[in-house]
C-alpha atoms as a PDB file:
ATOM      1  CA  UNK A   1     142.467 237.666 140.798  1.00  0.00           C
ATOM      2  CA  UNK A   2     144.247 240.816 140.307  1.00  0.00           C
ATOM      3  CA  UNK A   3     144.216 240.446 136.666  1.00  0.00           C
ATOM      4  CA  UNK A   4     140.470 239.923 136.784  1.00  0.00           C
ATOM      5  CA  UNK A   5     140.612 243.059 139.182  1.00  0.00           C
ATOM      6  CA  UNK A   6     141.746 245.212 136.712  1.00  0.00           C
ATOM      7  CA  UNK A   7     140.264 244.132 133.513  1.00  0.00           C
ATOM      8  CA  UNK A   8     137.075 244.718 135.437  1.00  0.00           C
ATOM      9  CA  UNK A   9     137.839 247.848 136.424  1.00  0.00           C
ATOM     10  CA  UNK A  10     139.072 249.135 132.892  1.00  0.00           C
ATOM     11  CA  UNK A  11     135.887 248.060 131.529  1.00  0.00           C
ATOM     12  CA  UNK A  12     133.910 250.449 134.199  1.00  0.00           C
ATOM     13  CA  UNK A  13     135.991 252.900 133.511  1.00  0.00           C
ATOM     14  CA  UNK A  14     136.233 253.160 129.495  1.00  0.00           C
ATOM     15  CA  UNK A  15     131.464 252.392 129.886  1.00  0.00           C
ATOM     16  CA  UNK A  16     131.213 256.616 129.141  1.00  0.00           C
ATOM     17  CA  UNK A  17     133.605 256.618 126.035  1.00  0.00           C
ATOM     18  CA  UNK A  18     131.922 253.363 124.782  1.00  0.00           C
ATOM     19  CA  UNK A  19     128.842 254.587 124.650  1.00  0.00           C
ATOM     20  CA  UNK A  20     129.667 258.259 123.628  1.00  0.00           C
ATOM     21  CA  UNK A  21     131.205 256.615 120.803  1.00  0.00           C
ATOM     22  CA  UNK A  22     128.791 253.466 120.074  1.00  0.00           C
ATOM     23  CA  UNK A  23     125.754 253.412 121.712  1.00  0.00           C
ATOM     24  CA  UNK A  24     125.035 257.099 121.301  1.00  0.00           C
ATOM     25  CA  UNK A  25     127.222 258.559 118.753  1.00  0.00           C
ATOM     26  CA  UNK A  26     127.976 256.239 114.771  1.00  0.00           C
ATOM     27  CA  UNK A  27     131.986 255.953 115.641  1.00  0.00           C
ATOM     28  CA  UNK A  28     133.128 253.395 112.423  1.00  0.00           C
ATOM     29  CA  UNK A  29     134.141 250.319 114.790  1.00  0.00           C
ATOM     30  CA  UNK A  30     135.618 247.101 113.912  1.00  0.00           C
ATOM     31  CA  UNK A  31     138.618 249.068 112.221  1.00  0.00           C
ATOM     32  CA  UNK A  32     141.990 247.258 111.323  1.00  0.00           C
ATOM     33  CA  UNK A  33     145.392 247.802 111.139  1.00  0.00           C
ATOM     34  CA  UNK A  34     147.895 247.106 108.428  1.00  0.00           C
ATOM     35  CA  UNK A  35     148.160 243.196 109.245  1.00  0.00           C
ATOM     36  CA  UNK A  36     144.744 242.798 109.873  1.00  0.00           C
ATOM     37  CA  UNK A  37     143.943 242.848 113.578  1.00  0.00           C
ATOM     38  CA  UNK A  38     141.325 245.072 114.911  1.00  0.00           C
ATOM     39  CA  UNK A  39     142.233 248.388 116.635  1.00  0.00           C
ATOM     40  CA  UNK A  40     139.267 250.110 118.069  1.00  0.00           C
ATOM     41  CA  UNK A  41     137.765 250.468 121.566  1.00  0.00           C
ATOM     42  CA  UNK A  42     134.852 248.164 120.552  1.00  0.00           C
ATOM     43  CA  UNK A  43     137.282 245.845 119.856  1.00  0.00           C
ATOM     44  CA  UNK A  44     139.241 246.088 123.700  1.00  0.00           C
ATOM     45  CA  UNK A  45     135.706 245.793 125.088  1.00  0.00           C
ATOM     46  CA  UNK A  46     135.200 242.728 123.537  1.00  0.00           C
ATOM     47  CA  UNK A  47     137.853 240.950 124.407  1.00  0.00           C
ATOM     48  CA  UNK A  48     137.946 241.930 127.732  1.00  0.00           C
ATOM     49  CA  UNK A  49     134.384 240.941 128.352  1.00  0.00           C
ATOM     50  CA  UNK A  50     135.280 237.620 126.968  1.00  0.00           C
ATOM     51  CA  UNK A  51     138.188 237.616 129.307  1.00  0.00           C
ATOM     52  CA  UNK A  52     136.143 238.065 132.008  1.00  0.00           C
ATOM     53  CA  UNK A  53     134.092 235.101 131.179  1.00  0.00           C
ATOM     54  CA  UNK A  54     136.997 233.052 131.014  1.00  0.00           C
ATOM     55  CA  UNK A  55     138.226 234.585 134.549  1.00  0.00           C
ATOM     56  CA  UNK A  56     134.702 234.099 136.162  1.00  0.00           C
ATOM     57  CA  UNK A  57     135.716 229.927 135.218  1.00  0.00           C
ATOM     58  CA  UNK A  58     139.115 230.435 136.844  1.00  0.00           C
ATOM     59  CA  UNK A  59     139.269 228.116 140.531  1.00  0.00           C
ATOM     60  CA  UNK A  60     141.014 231.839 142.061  1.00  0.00           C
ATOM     61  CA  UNK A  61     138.610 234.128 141.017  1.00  0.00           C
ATOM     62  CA  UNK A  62     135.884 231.958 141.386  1.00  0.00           C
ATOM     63  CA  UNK A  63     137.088 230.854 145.269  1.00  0.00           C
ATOM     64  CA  UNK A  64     137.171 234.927 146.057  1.00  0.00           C
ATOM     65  CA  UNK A  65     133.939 235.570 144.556  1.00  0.00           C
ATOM     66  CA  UNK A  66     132.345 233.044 146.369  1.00  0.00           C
ATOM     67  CA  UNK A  67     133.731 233.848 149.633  1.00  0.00           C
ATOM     68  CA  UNK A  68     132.130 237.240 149.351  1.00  0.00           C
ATOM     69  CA  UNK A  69     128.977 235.741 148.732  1.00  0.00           C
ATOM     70  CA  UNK A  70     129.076 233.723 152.001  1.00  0.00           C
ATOM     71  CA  UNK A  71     128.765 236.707 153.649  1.00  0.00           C
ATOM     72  CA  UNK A  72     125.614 237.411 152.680  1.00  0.00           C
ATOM     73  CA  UNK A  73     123.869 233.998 152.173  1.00  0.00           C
ATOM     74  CA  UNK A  74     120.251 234.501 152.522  1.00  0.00           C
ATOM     75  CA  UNK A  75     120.651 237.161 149.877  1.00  0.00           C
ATOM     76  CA  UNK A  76     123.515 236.250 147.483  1.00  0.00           C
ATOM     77  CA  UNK A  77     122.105 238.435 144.433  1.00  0.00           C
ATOM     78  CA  UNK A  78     122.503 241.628 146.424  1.00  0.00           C
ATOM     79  CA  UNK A  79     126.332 241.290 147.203  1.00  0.00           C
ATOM     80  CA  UNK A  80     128.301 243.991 145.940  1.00  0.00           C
ATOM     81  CA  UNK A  81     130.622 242.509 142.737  1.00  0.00           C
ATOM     82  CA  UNK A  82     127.777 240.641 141.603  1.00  0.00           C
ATOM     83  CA  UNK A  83     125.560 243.939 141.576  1.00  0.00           C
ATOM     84  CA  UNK A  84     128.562 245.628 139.979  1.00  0.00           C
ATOM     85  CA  UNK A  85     129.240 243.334 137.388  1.00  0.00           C
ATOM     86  CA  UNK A  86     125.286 243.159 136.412  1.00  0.00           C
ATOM     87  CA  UNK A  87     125.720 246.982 136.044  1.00  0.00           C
ATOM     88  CA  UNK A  88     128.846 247.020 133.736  1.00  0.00           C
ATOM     89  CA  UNK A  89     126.855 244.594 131.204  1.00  0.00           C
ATOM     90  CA  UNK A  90     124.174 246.190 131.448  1.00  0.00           C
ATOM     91  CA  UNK A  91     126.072 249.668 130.394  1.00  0.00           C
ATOM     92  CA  UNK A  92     127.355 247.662 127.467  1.00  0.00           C
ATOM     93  CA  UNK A  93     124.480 245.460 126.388  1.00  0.00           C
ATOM     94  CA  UNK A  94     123.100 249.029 125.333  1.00  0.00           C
ATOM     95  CA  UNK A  95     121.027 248.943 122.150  1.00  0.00           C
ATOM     96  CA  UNK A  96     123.045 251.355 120.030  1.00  0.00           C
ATOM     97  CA  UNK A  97     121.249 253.923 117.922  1.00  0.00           C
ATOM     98  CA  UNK A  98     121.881 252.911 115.002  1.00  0.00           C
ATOM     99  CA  UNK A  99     120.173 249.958 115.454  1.00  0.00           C
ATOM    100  CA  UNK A 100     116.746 251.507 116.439  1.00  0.00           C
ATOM    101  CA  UNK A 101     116.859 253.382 113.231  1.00  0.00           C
ATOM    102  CA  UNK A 102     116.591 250.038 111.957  1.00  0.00           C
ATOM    103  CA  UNK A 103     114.046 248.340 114.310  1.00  0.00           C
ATOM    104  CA  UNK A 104     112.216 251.665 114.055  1.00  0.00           C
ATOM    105  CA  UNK A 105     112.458 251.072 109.992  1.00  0.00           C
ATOM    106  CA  UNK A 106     111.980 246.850 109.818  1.00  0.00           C
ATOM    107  CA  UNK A 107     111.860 245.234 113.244  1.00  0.00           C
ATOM    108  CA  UNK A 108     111.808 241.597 111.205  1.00  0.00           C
ATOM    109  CA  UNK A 109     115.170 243.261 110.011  1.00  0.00           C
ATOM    110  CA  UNK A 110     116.280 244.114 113.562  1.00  0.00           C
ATOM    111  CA  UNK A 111     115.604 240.537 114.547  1.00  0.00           C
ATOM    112  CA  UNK A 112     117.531 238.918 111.867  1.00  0.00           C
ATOM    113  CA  UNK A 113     120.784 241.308 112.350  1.00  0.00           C
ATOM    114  CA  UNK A 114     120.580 240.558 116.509  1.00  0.00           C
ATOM    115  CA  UNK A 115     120.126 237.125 116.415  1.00  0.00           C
ATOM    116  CA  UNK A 116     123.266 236.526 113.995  1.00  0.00           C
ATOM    117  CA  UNK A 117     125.238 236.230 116.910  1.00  0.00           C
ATOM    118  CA  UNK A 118     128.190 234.072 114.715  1.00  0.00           C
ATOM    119  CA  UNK A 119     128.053 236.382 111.486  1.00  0.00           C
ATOM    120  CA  UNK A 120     127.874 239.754 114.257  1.00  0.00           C
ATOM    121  CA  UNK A 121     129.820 239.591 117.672  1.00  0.00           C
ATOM    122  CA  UNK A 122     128.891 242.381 119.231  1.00  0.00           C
ATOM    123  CA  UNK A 123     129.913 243.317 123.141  1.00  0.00           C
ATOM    124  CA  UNK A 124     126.496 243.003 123.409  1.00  0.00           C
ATOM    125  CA  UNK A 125     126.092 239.426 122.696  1.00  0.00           C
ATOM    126  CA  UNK A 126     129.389 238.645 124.592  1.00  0.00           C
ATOM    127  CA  UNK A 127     128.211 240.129 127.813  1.00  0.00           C
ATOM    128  CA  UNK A 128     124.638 237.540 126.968  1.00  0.00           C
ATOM    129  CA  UNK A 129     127.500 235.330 127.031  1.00  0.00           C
ATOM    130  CA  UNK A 130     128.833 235.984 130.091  1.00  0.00           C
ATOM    131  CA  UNK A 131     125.778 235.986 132.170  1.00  0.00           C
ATOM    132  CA  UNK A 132     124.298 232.405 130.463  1.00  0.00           C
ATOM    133  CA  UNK A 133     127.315 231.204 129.857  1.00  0.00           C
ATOM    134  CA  UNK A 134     129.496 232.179 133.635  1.00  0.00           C
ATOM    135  CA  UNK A 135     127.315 232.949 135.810  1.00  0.00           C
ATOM    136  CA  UNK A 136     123.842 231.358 135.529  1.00  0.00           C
ATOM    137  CA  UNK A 137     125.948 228.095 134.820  1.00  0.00           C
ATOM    138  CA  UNK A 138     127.624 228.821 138.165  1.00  0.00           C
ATOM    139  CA  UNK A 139     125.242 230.481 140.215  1.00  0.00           C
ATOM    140  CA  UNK A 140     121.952 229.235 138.957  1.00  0.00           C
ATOM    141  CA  UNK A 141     118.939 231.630 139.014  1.00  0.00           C
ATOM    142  CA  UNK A 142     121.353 234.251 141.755  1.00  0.00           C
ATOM    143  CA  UNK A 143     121.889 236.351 138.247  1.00  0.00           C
ATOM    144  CA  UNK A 144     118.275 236.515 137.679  1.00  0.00           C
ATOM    145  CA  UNK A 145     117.666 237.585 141.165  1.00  0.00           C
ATOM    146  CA  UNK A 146     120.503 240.292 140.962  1.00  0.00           C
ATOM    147  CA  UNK A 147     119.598 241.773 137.238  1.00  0.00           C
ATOM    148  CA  UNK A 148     115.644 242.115 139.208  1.00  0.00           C
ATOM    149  CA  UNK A 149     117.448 243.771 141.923  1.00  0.00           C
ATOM    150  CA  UNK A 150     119.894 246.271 139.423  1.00  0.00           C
ATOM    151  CA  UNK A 151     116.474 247.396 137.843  1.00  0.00           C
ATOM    152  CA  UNK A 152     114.546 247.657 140.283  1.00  0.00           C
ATOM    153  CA  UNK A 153     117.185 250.122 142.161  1.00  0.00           C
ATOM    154  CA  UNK A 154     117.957 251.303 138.752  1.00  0.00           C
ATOM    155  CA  UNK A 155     114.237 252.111 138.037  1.00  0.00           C
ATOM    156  CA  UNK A 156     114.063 254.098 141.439  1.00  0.00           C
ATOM    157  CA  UNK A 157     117.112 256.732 140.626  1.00  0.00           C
ATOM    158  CA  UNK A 158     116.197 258.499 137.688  1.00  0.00           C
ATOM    159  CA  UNK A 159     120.203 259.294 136.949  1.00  0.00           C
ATOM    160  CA  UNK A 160     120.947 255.928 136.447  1.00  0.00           C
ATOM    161  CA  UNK A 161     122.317 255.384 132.642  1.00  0.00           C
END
């Protein structure tokens, strides 16, 4: 759990530079090193959004998670990790600028590009991932009910990225 912990709190922290760097700025990601493995902080956020996937599966993690949610059973989408976590992948599942250019020049072309999840991993796609993949699996339509509740709230503030 303290693993999880911190992974999840690394990817809060590093949201600003991501986006400085991805969603609003063209930094060249997907960079590699001499032997071929991938060096860039698009690459960290990827793989520890898939680690946190993996974690959410994990009998520990899961077994704390859900104990916080007993707490507040008659509204489990409003309890506080959940509503963090929706936030986090929301600050990465970002549309980047460069890729409104495009939908702006050939949404068709837009389409095709997003929907090659295999041929373009993005963290975008892996945090899609995470909520089909860990938590509706686990939680059923509580994800849906929390991402309502994130925009709603989120919709209210006006200084909320």
């Amino acid at each position: 759990m303290s693993l999880f912990q911190t992974i999840w709190e690394e990817l809060s922290n590093i949201a600003p530079a991501y986006a400085q760097l991805f969603i609003e700025g063209n930094a060249d990601g997907k960079l590699v090193d001499g032997d071929g493995l991938a060096y860039t902080l698009d690459a960290l956020v990827l793989e520890e959004i898939d680690f946190l996937q993996v974690g959410i599966r994990a009998p520990p993690v899961r077994a704390e998670l859900k104990k916080q949610m007993e707490g507040v059973s008659n509204t489990p989408h409003t309890v506080g990790w959940l509503q963090e976590l929706i936030r986090v992948l929301v600050l990465y599942s970002r549309i980047p600028q460069e890729e409104e250019s495009l939908w702006d020049y050939d949404s068709n072309l837009y389409l095709c590009e997003v929907s090659a999840v295999t041929a373009n991993y993005t963290p975008r796609a892996a945090c899609a991932e995470l909520a089909v993949r860990s938590l509706a699996e686990w939680l059923k339509s509580v994800p849906l009910q929390a991402m309502l509740t994130f925009n709603e709230q989120a919709l209210a503030s006006p200084n909320t990225p």
